[in-house]
N, C-alpha and C. Protein backbone atom coordinates (compact mmCIF):
# COMPACT_ATOMS: atom_id res chain seq x y z
N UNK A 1 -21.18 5.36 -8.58
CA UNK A 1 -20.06 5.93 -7.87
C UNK A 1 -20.17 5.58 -6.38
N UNK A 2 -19.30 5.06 -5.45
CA UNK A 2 -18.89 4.86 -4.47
C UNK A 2 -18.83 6.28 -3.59
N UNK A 3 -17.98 5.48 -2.30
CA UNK A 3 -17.94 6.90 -1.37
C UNK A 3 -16.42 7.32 -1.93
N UNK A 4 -16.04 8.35 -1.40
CA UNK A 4 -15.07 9.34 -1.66
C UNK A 4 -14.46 9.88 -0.79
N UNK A 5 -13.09 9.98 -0.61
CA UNK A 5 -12.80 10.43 0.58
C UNK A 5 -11.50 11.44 0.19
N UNK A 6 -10.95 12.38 0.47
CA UNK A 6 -9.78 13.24 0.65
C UNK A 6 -8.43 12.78 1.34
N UNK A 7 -7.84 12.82 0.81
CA UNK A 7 -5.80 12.56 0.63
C UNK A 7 -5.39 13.32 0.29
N UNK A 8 -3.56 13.31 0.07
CA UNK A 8 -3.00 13.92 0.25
C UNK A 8 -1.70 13.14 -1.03
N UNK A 9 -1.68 13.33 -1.54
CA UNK A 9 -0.40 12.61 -2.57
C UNK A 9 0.72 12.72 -2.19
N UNK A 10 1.11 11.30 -2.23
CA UNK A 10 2.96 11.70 -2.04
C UNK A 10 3.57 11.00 -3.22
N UNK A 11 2.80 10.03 -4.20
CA UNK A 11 3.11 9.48 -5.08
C UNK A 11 2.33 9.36 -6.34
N UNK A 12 2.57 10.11 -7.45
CA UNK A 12 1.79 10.42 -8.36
C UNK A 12 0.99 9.01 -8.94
N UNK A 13 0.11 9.11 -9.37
CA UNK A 13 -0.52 8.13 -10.29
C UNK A 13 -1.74 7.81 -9.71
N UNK A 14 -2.46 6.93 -10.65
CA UNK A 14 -4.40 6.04 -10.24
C UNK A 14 -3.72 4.71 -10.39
N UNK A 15 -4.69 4.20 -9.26
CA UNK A 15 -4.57 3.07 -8.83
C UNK A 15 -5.40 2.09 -8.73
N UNK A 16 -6.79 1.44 -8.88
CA UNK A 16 -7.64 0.51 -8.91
C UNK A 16 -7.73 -0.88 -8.64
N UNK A 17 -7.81 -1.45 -7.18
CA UNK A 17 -7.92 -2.86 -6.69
C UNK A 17 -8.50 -3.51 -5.63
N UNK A 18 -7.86 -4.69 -5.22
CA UNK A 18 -8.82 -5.34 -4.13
C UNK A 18 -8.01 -4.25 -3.03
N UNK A 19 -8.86 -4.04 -2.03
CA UNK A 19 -7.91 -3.30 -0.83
C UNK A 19 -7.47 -4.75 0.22
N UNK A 20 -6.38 -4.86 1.04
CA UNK A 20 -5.68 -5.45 1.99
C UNK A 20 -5.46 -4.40 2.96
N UNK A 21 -5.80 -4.50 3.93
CA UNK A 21 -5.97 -3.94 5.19
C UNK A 21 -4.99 -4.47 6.29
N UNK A 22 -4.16 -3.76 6.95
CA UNK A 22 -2.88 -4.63 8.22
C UNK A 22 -2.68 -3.72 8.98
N UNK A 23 -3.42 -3.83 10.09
CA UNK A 23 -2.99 -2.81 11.30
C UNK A 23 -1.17 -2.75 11.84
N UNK A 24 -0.88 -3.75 11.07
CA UNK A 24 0.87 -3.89 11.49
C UNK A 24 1.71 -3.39 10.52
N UNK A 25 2.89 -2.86 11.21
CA UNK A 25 3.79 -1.98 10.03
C UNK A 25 4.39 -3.25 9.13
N UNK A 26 4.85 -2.91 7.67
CA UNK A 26 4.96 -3.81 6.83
C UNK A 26 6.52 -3.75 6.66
N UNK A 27 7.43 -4.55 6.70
CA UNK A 27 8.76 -4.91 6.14
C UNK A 27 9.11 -5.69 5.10
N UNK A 28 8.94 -5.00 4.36
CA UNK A 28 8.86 -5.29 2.41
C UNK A 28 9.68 -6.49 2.56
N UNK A 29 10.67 -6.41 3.04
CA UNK A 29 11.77 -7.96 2.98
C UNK A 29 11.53 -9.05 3.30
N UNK A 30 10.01 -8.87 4.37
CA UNK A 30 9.82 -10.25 4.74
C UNK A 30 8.58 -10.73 4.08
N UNK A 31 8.31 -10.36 2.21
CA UNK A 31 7.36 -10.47 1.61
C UNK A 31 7.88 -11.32 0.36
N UNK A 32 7.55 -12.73 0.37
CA UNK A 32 8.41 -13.26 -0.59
C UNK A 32 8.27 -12.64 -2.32
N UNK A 33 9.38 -12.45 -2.47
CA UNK A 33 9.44 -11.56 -3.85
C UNK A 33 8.42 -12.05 -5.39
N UNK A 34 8.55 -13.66 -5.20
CA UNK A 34 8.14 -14.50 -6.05
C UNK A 34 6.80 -14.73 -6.26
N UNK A 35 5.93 -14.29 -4.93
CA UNK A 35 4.68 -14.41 -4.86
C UNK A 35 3.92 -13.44 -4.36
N UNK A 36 4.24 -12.27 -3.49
CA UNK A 36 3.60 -11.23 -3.06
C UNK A 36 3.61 -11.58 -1.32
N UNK A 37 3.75 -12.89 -1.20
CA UNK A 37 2.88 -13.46 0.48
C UNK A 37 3.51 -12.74 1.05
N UNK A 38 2.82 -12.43 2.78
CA UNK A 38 3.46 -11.76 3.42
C UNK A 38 4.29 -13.39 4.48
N UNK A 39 5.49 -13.45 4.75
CA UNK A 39 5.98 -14.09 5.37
C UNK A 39 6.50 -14.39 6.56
N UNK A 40 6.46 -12.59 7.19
CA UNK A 40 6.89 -12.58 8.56
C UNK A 40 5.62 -13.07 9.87
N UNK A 41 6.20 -13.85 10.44
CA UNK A 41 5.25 -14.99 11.52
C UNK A 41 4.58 -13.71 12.48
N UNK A 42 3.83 -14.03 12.50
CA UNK A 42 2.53 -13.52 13.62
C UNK A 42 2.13 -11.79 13.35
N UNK A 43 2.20 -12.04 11.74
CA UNK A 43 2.38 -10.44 11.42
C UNK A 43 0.02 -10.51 10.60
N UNK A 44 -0.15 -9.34 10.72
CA UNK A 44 -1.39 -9.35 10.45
C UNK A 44 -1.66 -9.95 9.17
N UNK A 45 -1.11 -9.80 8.19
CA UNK A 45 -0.95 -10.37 6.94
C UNK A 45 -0.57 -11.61 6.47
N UNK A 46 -0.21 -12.52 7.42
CA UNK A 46 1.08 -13.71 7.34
C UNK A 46 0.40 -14.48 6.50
N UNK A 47 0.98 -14.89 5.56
CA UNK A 47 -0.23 -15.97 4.38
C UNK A 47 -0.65 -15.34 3.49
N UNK A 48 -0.72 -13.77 3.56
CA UNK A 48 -1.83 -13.33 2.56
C UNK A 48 -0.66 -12.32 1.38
N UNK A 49 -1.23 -12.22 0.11
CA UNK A 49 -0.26 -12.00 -0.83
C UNK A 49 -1.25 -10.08 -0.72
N UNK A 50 0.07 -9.74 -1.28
CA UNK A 50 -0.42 -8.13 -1.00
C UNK A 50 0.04 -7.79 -2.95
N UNK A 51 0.59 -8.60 -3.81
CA UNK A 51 0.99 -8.86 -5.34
C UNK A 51 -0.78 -7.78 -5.84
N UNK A 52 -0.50 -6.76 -6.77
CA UNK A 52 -1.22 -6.40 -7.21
C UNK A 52 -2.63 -5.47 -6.34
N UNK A 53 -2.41 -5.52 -5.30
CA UNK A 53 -3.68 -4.76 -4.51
C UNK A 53 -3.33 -3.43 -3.90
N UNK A 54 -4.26 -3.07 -3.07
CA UNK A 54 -3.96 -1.41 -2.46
C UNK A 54 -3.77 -2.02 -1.48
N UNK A 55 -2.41 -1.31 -0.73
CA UNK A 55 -2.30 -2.01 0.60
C UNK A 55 -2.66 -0.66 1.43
N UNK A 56 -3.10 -1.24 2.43
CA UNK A 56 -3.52 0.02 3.23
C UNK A 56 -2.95 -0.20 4.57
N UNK A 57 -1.99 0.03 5.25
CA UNK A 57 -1.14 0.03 6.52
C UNK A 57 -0.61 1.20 7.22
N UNK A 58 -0.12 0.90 8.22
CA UNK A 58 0.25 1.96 9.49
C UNK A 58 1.89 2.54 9.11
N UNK A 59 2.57 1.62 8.52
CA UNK A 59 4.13 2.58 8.32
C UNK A 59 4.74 1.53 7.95
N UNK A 60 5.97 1.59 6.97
CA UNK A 60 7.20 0.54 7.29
C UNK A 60 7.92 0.36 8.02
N UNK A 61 8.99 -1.18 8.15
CA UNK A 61 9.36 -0.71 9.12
C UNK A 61 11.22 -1.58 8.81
N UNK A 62 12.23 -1.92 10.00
CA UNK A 62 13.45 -1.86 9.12
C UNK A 62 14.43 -1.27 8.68
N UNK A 63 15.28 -1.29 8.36
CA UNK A 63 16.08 -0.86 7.50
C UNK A 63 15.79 0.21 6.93
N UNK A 64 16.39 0.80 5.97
CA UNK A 64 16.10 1.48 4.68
C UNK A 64 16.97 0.29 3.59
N UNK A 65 17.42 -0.06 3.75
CA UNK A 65 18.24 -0.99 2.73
C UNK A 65 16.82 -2.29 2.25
N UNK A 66 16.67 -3.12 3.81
CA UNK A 66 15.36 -3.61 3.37
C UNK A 66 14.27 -3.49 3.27
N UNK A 67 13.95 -2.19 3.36
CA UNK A 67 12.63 -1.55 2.95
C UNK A 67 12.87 -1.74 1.32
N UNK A 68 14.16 -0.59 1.10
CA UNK A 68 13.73 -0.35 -0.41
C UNK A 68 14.08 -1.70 -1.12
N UNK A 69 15.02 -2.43 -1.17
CA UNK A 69 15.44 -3.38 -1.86
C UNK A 69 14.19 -4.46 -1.69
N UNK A 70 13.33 -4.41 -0.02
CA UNK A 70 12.29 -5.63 -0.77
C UNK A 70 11.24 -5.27 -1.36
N UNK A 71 10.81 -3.80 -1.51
CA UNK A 71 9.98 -3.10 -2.60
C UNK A 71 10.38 -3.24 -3.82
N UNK A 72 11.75 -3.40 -3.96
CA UNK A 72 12.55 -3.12 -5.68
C UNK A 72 12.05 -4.50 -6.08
N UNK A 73 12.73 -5.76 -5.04
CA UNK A 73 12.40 -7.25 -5.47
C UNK A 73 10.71 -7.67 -5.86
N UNK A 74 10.01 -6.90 -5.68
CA UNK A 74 8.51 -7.45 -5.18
C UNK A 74 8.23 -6.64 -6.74
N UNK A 75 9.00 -5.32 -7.01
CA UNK A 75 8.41 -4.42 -8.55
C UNK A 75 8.71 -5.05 -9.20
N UNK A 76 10.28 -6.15 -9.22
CA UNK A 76 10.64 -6.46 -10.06
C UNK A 76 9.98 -7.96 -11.19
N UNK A 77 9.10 -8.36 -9.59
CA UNK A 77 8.82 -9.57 -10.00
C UNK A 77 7.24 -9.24 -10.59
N UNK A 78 6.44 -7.82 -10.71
CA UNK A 78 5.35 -7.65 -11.11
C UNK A 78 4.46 -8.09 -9.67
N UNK A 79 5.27 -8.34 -8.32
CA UNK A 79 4.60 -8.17 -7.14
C UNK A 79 4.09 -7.32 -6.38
N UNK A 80 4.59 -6.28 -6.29
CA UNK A 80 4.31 -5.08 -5.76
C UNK A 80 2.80 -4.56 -5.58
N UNK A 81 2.43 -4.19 -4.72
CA UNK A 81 0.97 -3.55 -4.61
C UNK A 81 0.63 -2.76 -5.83
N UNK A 82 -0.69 -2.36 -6.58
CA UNK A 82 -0.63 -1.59 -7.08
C UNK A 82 -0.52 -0.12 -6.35
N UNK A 83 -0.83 0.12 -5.51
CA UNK A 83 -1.06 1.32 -5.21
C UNK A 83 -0.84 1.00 -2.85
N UNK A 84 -0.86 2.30 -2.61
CA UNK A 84 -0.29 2.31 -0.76
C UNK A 84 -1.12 3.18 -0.52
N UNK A 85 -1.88 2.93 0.33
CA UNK A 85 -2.37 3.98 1.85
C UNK A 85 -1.50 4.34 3.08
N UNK A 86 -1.01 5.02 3.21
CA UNK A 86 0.19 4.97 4.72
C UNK A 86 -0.35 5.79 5.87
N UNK A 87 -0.44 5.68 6.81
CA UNK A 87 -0.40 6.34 7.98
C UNK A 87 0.27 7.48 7.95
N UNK A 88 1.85 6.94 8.09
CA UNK A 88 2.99 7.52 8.38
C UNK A 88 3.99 7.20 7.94
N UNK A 89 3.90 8.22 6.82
CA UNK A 89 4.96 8.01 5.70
C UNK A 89 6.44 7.98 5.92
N UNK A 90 7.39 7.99 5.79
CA UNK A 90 8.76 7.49 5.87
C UNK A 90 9.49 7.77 4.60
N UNK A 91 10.54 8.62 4.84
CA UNK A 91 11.04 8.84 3.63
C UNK A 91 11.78 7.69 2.68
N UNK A 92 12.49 6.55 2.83
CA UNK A 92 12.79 5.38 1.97
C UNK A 92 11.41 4.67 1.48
N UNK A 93 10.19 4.68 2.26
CA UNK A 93 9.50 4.05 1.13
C UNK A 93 8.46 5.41 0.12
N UNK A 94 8.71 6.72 0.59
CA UNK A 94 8.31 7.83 -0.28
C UNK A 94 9.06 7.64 -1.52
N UNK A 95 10.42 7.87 -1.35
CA UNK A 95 11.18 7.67 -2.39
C UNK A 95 11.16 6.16 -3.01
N UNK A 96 11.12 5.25 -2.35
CA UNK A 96 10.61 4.26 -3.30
C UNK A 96 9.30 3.70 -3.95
N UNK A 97 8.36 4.77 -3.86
CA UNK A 97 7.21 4.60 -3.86
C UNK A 97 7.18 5.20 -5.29
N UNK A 98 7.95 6.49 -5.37
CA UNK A 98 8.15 7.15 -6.38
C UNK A 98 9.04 6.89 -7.54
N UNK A 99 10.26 6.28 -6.68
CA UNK A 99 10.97 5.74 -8.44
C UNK A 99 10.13 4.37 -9.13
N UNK A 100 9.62 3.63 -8.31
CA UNK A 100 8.82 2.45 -8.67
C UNK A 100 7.89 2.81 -9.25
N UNK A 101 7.25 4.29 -9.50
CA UNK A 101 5.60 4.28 -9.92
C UNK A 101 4.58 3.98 -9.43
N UNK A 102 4.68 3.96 -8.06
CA UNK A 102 3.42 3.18 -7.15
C UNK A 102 2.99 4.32 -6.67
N UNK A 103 1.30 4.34 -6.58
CA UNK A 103 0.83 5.23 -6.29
C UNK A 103 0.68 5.54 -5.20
N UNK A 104 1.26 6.53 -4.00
CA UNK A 104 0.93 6.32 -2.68
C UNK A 104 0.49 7.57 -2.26
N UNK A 105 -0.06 7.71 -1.15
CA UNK A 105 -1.13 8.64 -0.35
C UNK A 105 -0.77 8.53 0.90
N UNK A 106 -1.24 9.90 2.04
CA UNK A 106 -1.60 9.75 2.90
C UNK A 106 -2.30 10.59 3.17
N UNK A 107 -2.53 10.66 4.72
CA UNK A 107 -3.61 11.86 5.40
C UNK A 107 -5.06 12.07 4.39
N UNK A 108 -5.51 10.92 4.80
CA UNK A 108 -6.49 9.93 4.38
C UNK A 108 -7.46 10.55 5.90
N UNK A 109 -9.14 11.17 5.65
CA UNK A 109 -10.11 11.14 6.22
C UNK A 109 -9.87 10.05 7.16
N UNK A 110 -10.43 10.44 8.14
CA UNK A 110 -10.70 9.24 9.51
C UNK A 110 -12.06 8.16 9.05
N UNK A 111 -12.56 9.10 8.34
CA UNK A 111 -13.78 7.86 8.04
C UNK A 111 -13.66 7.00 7.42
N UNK A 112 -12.66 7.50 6.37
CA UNK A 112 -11.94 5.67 5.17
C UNK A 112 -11.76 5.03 6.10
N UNK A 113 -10.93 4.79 7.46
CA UNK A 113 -10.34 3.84 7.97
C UNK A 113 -11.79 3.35 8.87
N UNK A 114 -12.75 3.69 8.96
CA UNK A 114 -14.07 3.12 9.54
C UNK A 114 -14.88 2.81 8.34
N UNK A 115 -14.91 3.28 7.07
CA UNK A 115 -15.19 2.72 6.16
C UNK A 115 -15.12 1.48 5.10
N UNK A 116 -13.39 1.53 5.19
CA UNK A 116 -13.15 0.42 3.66
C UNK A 116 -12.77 -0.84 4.80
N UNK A 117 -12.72 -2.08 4.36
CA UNK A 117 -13.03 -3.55 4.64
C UNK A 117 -12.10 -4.35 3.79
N UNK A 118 -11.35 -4.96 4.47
CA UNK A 118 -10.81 -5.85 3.78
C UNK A 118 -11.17 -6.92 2.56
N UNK A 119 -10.58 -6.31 1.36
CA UNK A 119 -11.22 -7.24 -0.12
C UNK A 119 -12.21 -6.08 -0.63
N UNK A 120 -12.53 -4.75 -0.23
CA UNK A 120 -13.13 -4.16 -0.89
C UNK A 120 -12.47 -3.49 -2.43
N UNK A 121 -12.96 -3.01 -3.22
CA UNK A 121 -11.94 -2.51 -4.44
C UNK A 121 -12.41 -1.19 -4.45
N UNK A 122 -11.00 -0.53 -4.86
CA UNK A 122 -11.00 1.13 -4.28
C UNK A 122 -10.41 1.37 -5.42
N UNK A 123 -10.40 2.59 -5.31
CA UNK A 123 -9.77 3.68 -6.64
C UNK A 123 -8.66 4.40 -5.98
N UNK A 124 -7.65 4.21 -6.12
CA UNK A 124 -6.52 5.64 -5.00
C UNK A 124 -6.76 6.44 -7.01
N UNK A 125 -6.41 7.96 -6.66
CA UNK A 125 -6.61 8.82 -7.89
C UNK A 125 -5.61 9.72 -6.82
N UNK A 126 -4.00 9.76 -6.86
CA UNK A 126 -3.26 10.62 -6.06
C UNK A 126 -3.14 11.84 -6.85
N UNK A 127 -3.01 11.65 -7.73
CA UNK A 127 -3.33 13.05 -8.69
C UNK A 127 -4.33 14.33 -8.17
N UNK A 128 -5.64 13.40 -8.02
CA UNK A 128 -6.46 14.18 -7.55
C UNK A 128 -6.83 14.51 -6.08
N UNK A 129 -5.89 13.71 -5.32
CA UNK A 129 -6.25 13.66 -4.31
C UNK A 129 -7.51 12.82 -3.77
N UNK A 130 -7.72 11.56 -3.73
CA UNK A 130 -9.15 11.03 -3.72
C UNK A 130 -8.98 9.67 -3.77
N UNK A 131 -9.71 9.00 -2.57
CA UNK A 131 -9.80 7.54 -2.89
C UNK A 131 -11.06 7.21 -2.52
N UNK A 132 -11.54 6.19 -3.45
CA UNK A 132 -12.89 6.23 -3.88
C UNK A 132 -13.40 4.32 -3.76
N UNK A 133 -14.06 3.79 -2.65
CA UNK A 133 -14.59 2.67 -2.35
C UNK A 133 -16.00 2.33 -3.52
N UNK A 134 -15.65 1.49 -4.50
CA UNK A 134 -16.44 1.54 -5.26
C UNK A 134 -17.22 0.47 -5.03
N UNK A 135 -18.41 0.93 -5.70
CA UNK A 135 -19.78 0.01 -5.60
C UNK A 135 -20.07 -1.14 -6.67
């Protein structure tokens, strides 16, 4: 067993993957749907596919139209993160966090964010409240 840390659920479900780490707020639209990449230029992520992992970031940002619609495009294509860490949650990607089935969290311990490392694999468990850096 790994370390363990305390959350707060805003989106039901367990979650298990590589973690991706982006100190920059994320705009689902500028994430090509087809592949996960993140696409917007000089953004912390640019190049890197977020398809299948825990993304762990500071807030969305945008629209609400292209928030939710490039979350819908990214579920649709089996791109979508498995699971979200948020800072500062926002109600269009709460609610899309939730009709999609994606597991999301916040108010996440200060020590996860001095703890987990980019490419580490974590457990989000929003159910229980708990995300868990496994060994």
């Amino acid at each position: 067993m790994g370390k363990v840390f305390q959350c707060h659920k805003i989106s039901e479900g367990v979650a298990e993957g590589e973690a991706v780490l982006s100190g920059d707020d994320i705009m689902f639209y500028l994430i090509e749907p087809e592949t996960g990449v993140v696409i917007e230029p000089a953004h912390a992520l640019e190049g890197k596919s977020i398809a299948g992992k825990i993304l762990i970031f500071p807030s969305g940002k945008g629209s609400s139209v292209v928030q939710a619609d490039g979350l819908f495009q990214l579920n649709k294509r089996g791109n979508a993160p498995k699971g979200m860490i948020i800072q500062y949650p926002e109600t269009v990607l709460v609610s899309s966090a939730i009709i999609m089935d994606i597991p999301m969290v916040d108010k996440v311990e200060p020590a996860f964010y001095q703890t987990v490392k980019d490419g580490d694999r974590i457990r989000i468990n929003a159910d229980e409240g708990t995300i868990e850096i496994l060994e």
